[in-house]
Every structure is written in C-alpha cells, then in structure tokens.
N, C-alpha and C. Protein backbone atom coordinates (compact mmCIF):
# COMPACT_ATOMS: atom_id res chain seq x y z
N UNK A 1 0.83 -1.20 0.00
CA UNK A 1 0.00 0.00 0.00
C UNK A 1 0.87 1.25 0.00
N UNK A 2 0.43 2.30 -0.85
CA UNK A 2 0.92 3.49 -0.27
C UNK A 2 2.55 3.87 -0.89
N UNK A 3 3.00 4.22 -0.42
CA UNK A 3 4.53 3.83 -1.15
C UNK A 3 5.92 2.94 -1.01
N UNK A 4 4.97 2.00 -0.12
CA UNK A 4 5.98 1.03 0.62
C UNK A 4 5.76 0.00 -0.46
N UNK A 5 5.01 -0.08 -1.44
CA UNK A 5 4.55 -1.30 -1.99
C UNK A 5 6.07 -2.23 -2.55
N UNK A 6 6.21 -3.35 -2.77
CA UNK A 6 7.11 -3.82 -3.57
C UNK A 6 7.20 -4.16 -5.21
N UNK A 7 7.60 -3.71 -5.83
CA UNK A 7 7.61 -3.82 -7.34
C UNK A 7 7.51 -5.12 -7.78
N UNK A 8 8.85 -5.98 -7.16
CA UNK A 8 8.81 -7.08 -7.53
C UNK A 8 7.73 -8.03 -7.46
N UNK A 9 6.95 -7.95 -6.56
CA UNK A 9 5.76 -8.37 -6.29
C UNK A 9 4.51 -8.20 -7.09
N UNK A 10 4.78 -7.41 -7.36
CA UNK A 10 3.23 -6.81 -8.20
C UNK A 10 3.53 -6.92 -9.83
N UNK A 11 2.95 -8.05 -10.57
CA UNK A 11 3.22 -8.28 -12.16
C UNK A 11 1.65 -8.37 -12.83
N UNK A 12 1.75 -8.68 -14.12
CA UNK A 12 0.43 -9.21 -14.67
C UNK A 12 1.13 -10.83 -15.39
N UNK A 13 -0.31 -11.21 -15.04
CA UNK A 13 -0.40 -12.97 -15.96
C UNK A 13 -0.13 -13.18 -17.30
N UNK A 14 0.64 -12.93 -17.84
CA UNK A 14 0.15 -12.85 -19.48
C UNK A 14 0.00 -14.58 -19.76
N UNK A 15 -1.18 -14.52 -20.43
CA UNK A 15 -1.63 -15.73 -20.58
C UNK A 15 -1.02 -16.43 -22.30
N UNK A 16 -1.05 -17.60 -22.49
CA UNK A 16 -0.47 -18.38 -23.39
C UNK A 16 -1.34 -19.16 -23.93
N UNK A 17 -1.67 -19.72 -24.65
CA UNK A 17 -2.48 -20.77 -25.19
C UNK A 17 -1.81 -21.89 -25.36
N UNK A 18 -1.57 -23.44 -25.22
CA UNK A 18 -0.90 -24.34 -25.29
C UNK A 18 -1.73 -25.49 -25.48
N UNK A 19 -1.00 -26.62 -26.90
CA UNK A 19 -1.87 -27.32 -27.26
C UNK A 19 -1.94 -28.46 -26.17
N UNK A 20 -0.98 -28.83 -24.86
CA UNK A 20 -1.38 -29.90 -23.69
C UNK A 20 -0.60 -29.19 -22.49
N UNK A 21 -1.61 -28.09 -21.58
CA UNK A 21 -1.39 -27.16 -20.54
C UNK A 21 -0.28 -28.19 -19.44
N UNK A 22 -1.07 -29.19 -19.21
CA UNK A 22 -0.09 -29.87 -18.17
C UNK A 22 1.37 -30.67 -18.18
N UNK A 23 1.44 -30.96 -19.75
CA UNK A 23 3.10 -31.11 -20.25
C UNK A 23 3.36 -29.83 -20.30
N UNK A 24 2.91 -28.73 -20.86
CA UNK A 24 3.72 -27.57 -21.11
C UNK A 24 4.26 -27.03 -19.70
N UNK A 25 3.25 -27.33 -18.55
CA UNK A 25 3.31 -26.87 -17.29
C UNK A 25 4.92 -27.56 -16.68
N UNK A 26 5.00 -28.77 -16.62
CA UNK A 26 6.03 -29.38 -16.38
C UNK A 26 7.55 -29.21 -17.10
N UNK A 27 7.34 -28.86 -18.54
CA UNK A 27 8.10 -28.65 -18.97
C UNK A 27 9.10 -27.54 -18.92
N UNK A 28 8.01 -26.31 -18.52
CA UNK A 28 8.63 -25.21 -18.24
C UNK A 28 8.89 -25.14 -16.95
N UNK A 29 8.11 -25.53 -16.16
CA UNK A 29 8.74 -26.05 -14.66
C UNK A 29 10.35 -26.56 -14.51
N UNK A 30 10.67 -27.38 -15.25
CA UNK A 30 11.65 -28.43 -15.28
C UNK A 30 13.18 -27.36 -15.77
N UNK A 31 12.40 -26.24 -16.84
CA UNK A 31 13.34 -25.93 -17.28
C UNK A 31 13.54 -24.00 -16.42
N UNK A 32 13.23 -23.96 -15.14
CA UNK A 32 13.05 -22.76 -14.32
C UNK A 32 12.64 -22.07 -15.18
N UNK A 33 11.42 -21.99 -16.01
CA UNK A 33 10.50 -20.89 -16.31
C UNK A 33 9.02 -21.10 -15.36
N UNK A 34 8.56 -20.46 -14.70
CA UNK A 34 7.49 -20.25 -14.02
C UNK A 34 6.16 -19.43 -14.95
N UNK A 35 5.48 -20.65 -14.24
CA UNK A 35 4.01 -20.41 -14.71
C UNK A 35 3.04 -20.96 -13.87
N UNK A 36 1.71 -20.79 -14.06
CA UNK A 36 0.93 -20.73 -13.76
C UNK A 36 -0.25 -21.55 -13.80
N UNK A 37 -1.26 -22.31 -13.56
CA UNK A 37 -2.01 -23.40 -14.58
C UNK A 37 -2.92 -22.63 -14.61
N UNK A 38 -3.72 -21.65 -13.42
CA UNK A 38 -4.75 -21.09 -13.23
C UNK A 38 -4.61 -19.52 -12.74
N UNK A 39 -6.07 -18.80 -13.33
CA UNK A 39 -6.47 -18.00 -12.40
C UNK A 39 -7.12 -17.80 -11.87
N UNK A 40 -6.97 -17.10 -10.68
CA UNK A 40 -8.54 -17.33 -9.59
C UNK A 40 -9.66 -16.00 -9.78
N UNK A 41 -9.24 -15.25 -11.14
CA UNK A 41 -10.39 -14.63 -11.19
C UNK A 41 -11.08 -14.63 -12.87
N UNK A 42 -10.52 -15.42 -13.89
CA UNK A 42 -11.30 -15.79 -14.76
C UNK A 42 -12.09 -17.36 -14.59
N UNK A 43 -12.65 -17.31 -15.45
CA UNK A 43 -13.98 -18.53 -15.75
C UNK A 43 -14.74 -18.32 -16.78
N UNK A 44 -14.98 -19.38 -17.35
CA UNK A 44 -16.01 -19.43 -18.48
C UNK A 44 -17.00 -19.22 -18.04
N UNK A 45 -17.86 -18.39 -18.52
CA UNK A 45 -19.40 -17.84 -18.19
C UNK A 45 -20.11 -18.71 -18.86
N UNK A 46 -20.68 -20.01 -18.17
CA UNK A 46 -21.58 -20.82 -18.85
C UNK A 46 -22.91 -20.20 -19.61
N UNK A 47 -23.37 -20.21 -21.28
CA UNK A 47 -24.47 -19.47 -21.35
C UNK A 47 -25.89 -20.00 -21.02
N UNK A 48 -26.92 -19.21 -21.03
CA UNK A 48 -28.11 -19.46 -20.77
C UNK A 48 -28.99 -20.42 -21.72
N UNK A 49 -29.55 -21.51 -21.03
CA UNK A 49 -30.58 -22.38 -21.80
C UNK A 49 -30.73 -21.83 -23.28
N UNK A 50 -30.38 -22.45 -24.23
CA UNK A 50 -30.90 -21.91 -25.66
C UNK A 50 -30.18 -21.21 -26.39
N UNK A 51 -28.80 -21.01 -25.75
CA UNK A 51 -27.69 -20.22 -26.49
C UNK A 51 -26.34 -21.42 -26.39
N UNK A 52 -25.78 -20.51 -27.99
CA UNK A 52 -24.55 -21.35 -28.32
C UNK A 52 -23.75 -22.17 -26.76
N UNK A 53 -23.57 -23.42 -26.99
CA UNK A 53 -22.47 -23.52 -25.76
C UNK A 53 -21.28 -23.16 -26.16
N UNK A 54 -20.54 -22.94 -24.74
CA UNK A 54 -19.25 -22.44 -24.43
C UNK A 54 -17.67 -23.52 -24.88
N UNK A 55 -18.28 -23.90 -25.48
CA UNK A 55 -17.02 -24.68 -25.91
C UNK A 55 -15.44 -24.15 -26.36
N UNK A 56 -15.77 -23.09 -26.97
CA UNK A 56 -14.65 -22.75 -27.53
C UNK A 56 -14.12 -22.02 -26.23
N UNK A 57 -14.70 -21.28 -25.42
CA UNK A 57 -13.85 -20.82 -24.10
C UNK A 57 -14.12 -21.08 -23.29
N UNK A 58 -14.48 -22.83 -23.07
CA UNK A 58 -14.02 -23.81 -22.25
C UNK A 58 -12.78 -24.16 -22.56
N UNK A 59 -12.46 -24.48 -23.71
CA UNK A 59 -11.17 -25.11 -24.70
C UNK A 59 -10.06 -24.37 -24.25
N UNK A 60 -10.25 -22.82 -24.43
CA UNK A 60 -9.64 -21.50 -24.17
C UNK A 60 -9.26 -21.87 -22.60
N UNK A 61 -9.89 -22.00 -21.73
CA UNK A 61 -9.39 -21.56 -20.43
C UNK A 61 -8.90 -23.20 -20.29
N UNK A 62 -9.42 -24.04 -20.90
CA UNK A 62 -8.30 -25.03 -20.22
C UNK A 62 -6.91 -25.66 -20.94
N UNK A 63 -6.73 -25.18 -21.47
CA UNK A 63 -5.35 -24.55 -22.09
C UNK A 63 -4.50 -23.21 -22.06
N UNK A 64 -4.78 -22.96 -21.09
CA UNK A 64 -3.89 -21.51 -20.96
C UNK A 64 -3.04 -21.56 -19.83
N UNK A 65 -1.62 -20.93 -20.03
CA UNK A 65 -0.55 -21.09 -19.11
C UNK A 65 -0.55 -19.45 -19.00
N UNK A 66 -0.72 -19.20 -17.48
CA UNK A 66 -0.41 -17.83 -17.13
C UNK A 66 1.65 -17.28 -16.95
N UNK A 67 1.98 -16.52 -17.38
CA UNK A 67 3.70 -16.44 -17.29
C UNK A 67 3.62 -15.23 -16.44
N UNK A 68 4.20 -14.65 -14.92
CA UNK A 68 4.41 -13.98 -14.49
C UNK A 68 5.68 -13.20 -14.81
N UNK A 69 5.21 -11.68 -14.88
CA UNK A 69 6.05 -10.81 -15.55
C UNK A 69 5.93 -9.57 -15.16
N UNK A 70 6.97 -8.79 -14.89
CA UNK A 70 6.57 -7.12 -14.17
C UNK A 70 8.01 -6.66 -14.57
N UNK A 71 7.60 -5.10 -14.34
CA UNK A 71 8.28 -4.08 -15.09
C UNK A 71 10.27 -4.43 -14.63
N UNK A 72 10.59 -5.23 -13.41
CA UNK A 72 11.31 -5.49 -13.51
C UNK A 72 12.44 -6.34 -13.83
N UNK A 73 11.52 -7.47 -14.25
CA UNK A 73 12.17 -8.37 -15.16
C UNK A 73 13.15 -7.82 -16.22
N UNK A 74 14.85 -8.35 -16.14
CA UNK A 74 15.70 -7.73 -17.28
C UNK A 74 14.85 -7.97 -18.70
N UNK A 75 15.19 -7.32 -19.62
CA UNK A 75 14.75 -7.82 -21.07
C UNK A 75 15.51 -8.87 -21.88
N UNK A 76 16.55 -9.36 -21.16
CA UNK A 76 17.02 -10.49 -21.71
C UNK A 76 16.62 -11.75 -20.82
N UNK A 77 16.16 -11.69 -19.96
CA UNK A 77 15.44 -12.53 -18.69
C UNK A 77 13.77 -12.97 -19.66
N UNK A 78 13.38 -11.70 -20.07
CA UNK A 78 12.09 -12.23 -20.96
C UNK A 78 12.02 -12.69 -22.02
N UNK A 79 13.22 -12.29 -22.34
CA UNK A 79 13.84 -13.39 -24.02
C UNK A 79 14.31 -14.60 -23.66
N UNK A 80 14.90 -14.81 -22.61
CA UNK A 80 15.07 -16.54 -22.39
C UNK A 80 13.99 -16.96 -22.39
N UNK A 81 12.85 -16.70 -21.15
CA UNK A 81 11.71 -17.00 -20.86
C UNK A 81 11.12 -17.23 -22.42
N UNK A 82 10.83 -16.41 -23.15
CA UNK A 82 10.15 -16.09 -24.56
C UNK A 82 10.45 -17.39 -25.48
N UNK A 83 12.07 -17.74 -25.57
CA UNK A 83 12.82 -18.78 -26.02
C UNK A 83 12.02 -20.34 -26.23
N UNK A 84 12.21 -20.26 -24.40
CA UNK A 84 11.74 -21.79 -23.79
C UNK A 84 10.64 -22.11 -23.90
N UNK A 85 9.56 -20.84 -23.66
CA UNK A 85 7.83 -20.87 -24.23
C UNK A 85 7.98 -21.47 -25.51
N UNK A 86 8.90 -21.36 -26.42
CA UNK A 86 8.64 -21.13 -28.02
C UNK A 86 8.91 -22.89 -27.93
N UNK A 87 10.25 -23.12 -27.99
CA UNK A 87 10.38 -24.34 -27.68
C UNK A 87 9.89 -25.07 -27.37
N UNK A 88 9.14 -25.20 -25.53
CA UNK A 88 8.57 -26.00 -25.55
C UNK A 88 7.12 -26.33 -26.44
N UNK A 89 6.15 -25.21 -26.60
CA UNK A 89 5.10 -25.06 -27.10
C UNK A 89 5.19 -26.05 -28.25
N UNK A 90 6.54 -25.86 -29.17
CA UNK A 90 6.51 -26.34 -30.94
C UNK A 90 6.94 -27.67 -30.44
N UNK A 91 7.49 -28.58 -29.41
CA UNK A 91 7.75 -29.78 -28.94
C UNK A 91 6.40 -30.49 -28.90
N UNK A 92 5.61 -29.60 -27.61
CA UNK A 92 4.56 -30.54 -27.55
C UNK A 92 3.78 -30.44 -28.87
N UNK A 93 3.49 -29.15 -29.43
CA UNK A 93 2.65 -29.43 -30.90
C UNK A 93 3.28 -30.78 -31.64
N UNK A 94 4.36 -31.11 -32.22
CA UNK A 94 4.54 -31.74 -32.59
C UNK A 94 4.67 -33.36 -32.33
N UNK A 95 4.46 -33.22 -30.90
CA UNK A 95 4.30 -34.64 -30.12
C UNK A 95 2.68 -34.91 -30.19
N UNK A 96 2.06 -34.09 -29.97
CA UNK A 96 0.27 -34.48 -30.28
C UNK A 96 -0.07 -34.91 -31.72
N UNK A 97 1.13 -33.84 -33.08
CA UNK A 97 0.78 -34.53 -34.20
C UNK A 97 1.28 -35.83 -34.43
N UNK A 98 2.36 -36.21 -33.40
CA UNK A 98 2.94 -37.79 -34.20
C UNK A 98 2.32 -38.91 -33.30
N UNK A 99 0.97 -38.43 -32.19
CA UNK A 99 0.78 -39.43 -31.44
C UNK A 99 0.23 -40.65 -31.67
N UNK A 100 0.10 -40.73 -33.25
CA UNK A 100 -0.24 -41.82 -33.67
C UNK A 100 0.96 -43.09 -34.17
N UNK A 101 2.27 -42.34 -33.87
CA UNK A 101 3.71 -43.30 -34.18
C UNK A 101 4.56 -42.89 -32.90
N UNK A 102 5.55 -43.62 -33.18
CA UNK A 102 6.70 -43.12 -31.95
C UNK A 102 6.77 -42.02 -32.02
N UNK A 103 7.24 -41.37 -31.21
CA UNK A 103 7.94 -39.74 -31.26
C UNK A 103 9.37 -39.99 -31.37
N UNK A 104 9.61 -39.22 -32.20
CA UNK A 104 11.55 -38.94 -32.53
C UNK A 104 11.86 -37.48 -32.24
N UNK A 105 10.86 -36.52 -32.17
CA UNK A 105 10.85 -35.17 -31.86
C UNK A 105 11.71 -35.24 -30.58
N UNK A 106 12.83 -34.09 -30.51
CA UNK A 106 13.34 -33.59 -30.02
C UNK A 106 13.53 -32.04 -29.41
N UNK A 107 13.49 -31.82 -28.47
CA UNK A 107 13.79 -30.42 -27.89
C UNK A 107 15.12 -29.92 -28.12
C-alpha cells in the first residue's frame, strides 16, 4: 500500500495458449520458467438455456498457461523466458501430431 509497496511483487499474468497445458506446465517447470495453470479470477461464463455452448472458451481456459512478468524483469530474462515458451510449445505441438507413431521429436 501506499509507497511502501514492492515492485517485484506486483506483475500481470500474461496468458499463453498451449496445445497440452499440463506437459507444457512441467516442462517449463523443469526448465526454471514459471508459470501458472490457473487463475482465480477468470472462468467461463456458462451461457443461458438456448444459447450457443461455451465450448470454444471452455477449450480457451483449459489450455492456458499464465507467465508472471513485471516491469522489472531484465529484457534479456524475458527473451530466455520467450525462447523456452517457443520451444517448448513447438515440442509438444509436434508430439500431439505424431501421437499416432513413436515420437523422434526432439527439444
């Protein structure tokens, strides 16, 4: 509060879309990038009797990796981070497309 607050503390979620949230979760875990699985103040707004269902942002929220980030993060600290997102993301895409053979995909 007030002007005691701490910087480091205070970021926003930027959220990710990922084609399997809970490998991507581990993965970036594994590799010290921090994330997030959830937030505690979005949700899909189920609609009312007789309207389109929510599928597509059901789909949406359960695939999304939140990445914590604030003004003091170096800018080469968010380019590693940026890196390993990229990486892992195009790993698992490509492990869901070969899940019908072995995987030879590599990171």
């Amino acid at each position: 509060p007030g002007n005691r607050w701490n910087a480091s503390r205070h970021f926003w979620l930027y959220p990710i879309i990922v084609a399997d949230k809970e490998l991507c979760f581990k993965m970036l875990q594994a590799k010290g990038v921090d994330a997030y699985k959830q937030s505690t103040q979005l949700r899909v707004v189920e609609p009312p009797i007789g309207y389109k269902d929510a599928k597509v942002a059901r789909h949406m929220m359960n695939n999304i990796l939140y990445m914590p980030l604030h003004r003091l993060v170096p800018k080469n600290h968010k380019e590693s981070i940026r890196d390993e997102i990229i990486k892992v993301a195009n790993f698992v895409d490509r492990l869901q497309k070969e899940q019908n053979g072995p995987t030879q995909a590599k990171l």
